[in-house]
PDB file of N, CA and C in Angstrom:
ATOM      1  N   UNK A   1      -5.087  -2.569   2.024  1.00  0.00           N
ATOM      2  CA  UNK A   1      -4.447  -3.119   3.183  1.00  0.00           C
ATOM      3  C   UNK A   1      -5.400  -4.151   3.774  1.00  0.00           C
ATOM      4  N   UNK A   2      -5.022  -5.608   4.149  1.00  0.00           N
ATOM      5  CA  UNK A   2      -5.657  -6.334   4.424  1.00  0.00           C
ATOM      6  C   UNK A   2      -5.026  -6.488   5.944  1.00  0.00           C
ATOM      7  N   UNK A   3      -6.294  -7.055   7.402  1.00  0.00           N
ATOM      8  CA  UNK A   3      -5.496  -7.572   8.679  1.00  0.00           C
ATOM      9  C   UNK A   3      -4.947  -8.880   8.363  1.00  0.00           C
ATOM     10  N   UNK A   4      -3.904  -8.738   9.637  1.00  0.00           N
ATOM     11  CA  UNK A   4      -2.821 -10.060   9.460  1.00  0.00           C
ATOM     12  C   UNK A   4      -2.473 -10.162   8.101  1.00  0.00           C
ATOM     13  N   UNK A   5      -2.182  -8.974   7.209  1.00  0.00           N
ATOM     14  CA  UNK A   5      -1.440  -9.808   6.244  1.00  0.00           C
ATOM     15  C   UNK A   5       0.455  -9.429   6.013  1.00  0.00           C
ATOM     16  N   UNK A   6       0.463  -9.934   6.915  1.00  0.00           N
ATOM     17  CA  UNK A   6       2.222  -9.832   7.534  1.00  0.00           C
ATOM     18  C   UNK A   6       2.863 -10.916   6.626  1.00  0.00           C
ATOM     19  N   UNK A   7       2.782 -12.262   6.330  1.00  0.00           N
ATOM     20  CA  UNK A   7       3.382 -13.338   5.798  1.00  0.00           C
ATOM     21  C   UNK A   7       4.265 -13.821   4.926  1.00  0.00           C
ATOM     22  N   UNK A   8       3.288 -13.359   4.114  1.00  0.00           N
ATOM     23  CA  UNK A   8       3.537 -13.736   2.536  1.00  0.00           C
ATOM     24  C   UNK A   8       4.497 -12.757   2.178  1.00  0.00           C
ATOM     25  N   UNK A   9       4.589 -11.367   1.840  1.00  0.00           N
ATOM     26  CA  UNK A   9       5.278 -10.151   1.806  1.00  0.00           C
ATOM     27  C   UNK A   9       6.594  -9.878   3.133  1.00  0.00           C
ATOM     28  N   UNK A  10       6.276  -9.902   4.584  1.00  0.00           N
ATOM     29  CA  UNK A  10       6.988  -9.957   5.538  1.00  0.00           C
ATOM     30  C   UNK A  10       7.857  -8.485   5.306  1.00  0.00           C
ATOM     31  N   UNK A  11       7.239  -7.606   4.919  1.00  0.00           N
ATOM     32  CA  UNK A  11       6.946  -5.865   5.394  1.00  0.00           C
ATOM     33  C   UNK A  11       5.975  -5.249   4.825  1.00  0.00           C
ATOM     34  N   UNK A  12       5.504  -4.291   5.572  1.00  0.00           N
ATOM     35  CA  UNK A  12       4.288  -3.052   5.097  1.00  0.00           C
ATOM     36  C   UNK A  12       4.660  -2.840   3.480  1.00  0.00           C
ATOM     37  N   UNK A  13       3.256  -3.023   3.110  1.00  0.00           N
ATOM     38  CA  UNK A  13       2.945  -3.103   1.929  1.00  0.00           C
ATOM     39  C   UNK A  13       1.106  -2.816   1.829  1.00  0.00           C
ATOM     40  N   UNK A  14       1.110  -2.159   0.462  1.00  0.00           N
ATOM     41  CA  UNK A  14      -0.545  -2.069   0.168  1.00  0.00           C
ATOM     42  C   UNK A  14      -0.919  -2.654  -1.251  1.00  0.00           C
ATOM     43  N   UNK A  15      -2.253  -3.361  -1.168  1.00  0.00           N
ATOM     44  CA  UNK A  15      -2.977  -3.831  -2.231  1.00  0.00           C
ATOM     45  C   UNK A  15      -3.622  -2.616  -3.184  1.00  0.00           C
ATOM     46  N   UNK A  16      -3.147  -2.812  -4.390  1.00  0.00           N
ATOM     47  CA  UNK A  16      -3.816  -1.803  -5.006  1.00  0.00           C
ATOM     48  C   UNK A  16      -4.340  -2.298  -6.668  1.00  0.00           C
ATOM     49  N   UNK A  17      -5.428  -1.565  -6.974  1.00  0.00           N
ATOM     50  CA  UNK A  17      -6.234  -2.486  -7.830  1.00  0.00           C
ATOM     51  C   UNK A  17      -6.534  -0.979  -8.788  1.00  0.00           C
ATOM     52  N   UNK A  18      -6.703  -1.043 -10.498  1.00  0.00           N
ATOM     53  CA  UNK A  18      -6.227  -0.264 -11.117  1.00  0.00           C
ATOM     54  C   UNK A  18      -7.004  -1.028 -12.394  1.00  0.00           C
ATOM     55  N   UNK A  19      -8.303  -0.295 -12.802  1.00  0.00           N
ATOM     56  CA  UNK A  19      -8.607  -1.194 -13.756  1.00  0.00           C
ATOM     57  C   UNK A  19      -8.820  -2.619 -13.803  1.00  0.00           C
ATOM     58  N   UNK A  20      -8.365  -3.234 -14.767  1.00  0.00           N
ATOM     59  CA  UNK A  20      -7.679  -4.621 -14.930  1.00  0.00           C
ATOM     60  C   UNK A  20      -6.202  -5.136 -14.391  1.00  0.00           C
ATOM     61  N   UNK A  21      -5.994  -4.044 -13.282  1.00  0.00           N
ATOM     62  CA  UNK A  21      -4.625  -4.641 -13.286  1.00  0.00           C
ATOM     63  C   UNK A  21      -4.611  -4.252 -11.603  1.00  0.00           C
ATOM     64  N   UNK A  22      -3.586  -5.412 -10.983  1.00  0.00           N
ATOM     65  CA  UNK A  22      -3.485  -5.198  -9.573  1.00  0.00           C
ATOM     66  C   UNK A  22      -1.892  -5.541  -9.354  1.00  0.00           C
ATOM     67  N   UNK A  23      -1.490  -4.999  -8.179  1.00  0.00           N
ATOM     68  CA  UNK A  23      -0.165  -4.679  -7.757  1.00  0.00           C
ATOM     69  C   UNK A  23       0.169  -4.728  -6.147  1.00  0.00           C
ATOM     70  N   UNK A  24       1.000  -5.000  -5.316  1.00  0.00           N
ATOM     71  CA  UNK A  24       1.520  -5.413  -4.920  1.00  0.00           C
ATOM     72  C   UNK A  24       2.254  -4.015  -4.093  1.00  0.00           C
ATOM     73  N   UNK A  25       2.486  -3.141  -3.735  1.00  0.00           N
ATOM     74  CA  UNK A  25       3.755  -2.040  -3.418  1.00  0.00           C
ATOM     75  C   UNK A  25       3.832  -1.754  -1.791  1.00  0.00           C
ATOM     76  N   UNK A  26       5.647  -1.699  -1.689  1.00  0.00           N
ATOM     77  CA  UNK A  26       5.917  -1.564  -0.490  1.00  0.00           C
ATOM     78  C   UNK A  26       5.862  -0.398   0.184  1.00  0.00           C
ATOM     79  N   UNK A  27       5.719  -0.147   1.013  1.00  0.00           N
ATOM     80  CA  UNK A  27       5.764   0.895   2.006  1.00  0.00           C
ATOM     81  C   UNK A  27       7.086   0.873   3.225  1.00  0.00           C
ATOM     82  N   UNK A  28       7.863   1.892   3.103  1.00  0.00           N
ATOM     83  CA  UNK A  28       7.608   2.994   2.585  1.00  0.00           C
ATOM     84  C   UNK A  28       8.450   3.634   1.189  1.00  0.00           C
ATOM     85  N   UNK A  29       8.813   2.137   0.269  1.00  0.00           N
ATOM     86  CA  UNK A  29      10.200   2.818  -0.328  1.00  0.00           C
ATOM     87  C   UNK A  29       9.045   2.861  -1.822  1.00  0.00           C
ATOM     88  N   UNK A  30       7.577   2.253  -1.918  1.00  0.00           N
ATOM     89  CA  UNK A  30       7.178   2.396  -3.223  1.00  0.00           C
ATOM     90  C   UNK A  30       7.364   1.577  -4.258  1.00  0.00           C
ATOM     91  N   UNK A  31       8.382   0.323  -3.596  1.00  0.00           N
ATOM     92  CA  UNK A  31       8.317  -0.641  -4.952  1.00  0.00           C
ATOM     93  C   UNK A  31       7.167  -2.020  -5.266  1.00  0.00           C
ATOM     94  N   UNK A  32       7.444  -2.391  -6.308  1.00  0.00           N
ATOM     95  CA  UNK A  32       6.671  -2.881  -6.823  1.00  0.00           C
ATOM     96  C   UNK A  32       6.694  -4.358  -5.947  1.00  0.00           C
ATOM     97  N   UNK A  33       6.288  -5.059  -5.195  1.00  0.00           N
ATOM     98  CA  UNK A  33       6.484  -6.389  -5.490  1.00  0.00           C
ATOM     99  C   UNK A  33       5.492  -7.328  -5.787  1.00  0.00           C
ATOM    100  N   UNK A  34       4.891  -7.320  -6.599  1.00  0.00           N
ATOM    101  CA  UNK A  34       3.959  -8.058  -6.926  1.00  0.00           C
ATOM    102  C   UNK A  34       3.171  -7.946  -8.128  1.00  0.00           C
ATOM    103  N   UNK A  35       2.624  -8.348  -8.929  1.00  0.00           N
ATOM    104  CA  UNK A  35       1.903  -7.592  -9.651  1.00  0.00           C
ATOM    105  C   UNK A  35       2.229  -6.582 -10.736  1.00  0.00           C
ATOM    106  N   UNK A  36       1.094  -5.982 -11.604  1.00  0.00           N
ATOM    107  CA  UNK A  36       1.992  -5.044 -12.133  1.00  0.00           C
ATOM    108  C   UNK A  36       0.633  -3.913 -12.248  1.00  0.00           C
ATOM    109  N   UNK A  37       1.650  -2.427 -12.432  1.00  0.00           N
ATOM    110  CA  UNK A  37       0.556  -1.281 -12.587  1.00  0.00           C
ATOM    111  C   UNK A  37       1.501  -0.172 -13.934  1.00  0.00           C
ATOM    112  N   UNK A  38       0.899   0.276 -14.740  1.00  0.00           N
ATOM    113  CA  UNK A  38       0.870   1.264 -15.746  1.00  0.00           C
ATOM    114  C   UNK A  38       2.004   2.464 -14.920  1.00  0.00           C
ATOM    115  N   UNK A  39       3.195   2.957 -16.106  1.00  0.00           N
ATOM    116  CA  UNK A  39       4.428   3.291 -15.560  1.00  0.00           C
ATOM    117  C   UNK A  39       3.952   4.590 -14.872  1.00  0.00           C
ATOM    118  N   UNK A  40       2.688   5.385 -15.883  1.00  0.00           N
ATOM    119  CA  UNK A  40       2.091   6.924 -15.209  1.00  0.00           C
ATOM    120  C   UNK A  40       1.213   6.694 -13.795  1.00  0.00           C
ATOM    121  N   UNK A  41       0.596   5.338 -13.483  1.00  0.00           N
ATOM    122  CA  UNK A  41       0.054   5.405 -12.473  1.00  0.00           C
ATOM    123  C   UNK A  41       0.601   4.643 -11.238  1.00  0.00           C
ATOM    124  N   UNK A  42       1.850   4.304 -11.427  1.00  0.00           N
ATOM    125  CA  UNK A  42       2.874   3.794 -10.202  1.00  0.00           C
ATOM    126  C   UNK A  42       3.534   4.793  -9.845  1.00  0.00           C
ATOM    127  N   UNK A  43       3.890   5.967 -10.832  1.00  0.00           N
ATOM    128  CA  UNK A  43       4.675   7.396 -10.018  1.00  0.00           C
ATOM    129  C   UNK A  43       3.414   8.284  -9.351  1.00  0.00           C
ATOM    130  N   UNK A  44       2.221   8.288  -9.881  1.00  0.00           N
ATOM    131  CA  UNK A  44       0.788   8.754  -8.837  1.00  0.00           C
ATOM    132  C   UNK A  44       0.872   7.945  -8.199  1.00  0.00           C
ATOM    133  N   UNK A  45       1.066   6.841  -7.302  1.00  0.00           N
ATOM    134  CA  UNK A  45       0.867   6.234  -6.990  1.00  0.00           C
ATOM    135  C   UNK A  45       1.737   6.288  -5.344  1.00  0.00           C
ATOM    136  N   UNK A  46       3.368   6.209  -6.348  1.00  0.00           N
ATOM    137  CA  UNK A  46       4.490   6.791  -5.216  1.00  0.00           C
ATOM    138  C   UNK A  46       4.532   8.108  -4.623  1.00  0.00           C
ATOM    139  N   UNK A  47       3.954   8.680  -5.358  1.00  0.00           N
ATOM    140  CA  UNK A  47       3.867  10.340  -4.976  1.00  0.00           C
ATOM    141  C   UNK A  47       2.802  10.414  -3.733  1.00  0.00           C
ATOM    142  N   UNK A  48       1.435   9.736  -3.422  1.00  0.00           N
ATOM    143  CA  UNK A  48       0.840   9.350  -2.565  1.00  0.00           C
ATOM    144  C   UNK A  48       1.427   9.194  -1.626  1.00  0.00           C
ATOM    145  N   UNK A  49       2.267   7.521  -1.454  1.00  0.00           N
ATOM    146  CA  UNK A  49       2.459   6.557  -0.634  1.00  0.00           C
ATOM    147  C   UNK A  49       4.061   7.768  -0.268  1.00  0.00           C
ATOM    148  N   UNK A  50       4.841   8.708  -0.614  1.00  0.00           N
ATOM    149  CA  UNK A  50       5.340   9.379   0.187  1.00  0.00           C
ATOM    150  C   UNK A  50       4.548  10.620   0.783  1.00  0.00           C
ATOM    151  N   UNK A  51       3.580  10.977   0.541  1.00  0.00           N
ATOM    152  CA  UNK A  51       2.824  12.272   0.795  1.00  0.00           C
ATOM    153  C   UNK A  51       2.075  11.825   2.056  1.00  0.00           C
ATOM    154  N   UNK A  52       1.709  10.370   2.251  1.00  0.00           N
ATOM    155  CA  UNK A  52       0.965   9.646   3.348  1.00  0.00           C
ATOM    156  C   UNK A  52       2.082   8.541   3.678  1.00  0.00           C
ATOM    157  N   UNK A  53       3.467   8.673   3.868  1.00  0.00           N
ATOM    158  CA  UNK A  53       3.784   7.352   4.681  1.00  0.00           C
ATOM    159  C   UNK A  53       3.865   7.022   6.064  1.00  0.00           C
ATOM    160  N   UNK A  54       3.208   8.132   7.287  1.00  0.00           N
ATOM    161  CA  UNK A  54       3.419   8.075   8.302  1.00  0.00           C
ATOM    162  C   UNK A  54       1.811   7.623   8.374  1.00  0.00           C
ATOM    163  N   UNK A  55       0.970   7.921   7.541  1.00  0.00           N
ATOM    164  CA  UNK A  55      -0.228   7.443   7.844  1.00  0.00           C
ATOM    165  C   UNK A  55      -0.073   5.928   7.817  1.00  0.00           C
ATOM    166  N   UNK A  56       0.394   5.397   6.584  1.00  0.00           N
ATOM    167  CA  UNK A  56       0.247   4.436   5.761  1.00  0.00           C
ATOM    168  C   UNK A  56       1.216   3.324   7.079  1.00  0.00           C
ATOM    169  N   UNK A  57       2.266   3.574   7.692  1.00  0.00           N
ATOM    170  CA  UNK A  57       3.025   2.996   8.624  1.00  0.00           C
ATOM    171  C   UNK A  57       1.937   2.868   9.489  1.00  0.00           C
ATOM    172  N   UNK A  58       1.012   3.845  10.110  1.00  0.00           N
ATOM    173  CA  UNK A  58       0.969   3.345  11.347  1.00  0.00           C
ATOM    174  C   UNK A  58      -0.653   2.486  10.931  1.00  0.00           C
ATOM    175  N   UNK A  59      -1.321   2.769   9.921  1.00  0.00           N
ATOM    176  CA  UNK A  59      -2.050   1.697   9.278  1.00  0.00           C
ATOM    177  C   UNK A  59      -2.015   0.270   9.204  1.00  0.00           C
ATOM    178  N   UNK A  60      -0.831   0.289   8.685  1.00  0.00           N
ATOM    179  CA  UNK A  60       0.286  -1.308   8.704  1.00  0.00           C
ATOM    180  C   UNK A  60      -0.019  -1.586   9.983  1.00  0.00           C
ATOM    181  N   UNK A  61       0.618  -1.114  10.985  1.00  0.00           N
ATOM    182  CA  UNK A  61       0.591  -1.457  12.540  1.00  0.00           C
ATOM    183  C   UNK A  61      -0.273  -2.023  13.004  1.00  0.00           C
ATOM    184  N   UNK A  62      -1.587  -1.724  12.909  1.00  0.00           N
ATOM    185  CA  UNK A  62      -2.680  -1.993  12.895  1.00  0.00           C
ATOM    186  C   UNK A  62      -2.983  -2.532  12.554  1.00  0.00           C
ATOM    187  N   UNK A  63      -2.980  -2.887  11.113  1.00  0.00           N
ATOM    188  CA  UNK A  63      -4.017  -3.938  10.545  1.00  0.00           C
ATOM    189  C   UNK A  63      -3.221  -4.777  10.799  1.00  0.00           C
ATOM    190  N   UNK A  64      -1.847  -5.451  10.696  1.00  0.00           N
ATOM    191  CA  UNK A  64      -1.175  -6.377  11.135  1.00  0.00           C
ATOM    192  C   UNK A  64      -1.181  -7.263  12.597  1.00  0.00           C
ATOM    193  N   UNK A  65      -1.786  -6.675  13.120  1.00  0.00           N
ATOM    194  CA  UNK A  65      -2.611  -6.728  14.771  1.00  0.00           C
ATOM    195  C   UNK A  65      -3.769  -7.123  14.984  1.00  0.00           C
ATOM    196  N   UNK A  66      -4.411  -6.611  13.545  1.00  0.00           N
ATOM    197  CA  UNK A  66      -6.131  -6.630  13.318  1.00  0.00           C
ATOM    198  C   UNK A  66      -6.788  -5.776  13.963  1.00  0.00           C
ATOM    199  N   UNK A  67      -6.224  -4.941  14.318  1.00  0.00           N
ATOM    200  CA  UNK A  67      -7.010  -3.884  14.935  1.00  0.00           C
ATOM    201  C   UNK A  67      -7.595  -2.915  13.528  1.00  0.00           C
ATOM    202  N   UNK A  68      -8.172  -1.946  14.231  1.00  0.00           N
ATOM    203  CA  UNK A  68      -8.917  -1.080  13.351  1.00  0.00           C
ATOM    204  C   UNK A  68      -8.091   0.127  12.855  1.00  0.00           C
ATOM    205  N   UNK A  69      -7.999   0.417  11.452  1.00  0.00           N
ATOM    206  CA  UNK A  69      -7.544   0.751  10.833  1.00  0.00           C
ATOM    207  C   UNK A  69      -8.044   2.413  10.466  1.00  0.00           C
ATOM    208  N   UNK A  70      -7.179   3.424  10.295  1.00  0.00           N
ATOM    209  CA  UNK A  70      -8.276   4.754  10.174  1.00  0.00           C
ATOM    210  C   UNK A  70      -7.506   4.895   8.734  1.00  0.00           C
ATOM    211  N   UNK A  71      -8.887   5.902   7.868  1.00  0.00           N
ATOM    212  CA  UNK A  71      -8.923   6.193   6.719  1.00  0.00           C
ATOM    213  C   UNK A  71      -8.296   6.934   6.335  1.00  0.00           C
ATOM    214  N   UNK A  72      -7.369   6.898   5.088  1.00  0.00           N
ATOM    215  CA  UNK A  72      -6.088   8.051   4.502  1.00  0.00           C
ATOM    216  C   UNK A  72      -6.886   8.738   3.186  1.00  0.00           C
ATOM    217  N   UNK A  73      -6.680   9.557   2.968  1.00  0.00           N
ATOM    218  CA  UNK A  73      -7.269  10.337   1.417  1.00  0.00           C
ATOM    219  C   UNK A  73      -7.011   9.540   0.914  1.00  0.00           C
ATOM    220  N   UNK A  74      -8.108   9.250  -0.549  1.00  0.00           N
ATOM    221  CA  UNK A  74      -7.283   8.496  -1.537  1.00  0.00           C
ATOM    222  C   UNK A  74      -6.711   9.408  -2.543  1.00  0.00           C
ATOM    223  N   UNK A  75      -6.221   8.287  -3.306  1.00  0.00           N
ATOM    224  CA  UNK A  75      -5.235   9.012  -4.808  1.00  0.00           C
ATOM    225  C   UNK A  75      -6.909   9.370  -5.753  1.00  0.00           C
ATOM    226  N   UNK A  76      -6.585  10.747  -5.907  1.00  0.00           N
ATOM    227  CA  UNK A  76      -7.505  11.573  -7.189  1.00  0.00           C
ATOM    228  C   UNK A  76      -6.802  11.905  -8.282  1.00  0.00           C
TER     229      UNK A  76
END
């Protein structure tokens, strides 16, 4: 999640980086827009981003503001 990055995308969404490969996914429905990620590690991936989407929303909020952002578990 980057601040102010409202624009380009124009809804909550997270940057996610995977190896050699980076992606693009919305919050809170999990799709892809951008990028691409491996079919087993986009359903870990969605399984997260619903297990944390109230975190992950009010994250958005925030960083879209530039305010400070608090830390979610990551994916293990």
């Amino acid at each position: 999640m980057y601040y102010f990055d409202n624009k380009q995308h124009h809804l909550p969404h997270i940057h996610v980086k995977y190896q050699d490969q980076e992606a693009v996914i919305s919050i809170p429905e999990g799709n892809l827009l951008e990028g691409e990620l491996k079919t087993n590690k986009m359903k870990l991936l969605q399984a997260w981003i619903e297990i944390h989407q109230e975190e992950l929303m009010a994250d958005w909020e925030l960083a879209s503001q530039g305010e400070t952002i608090f830390k979610i578990e990551p994916l293990k």
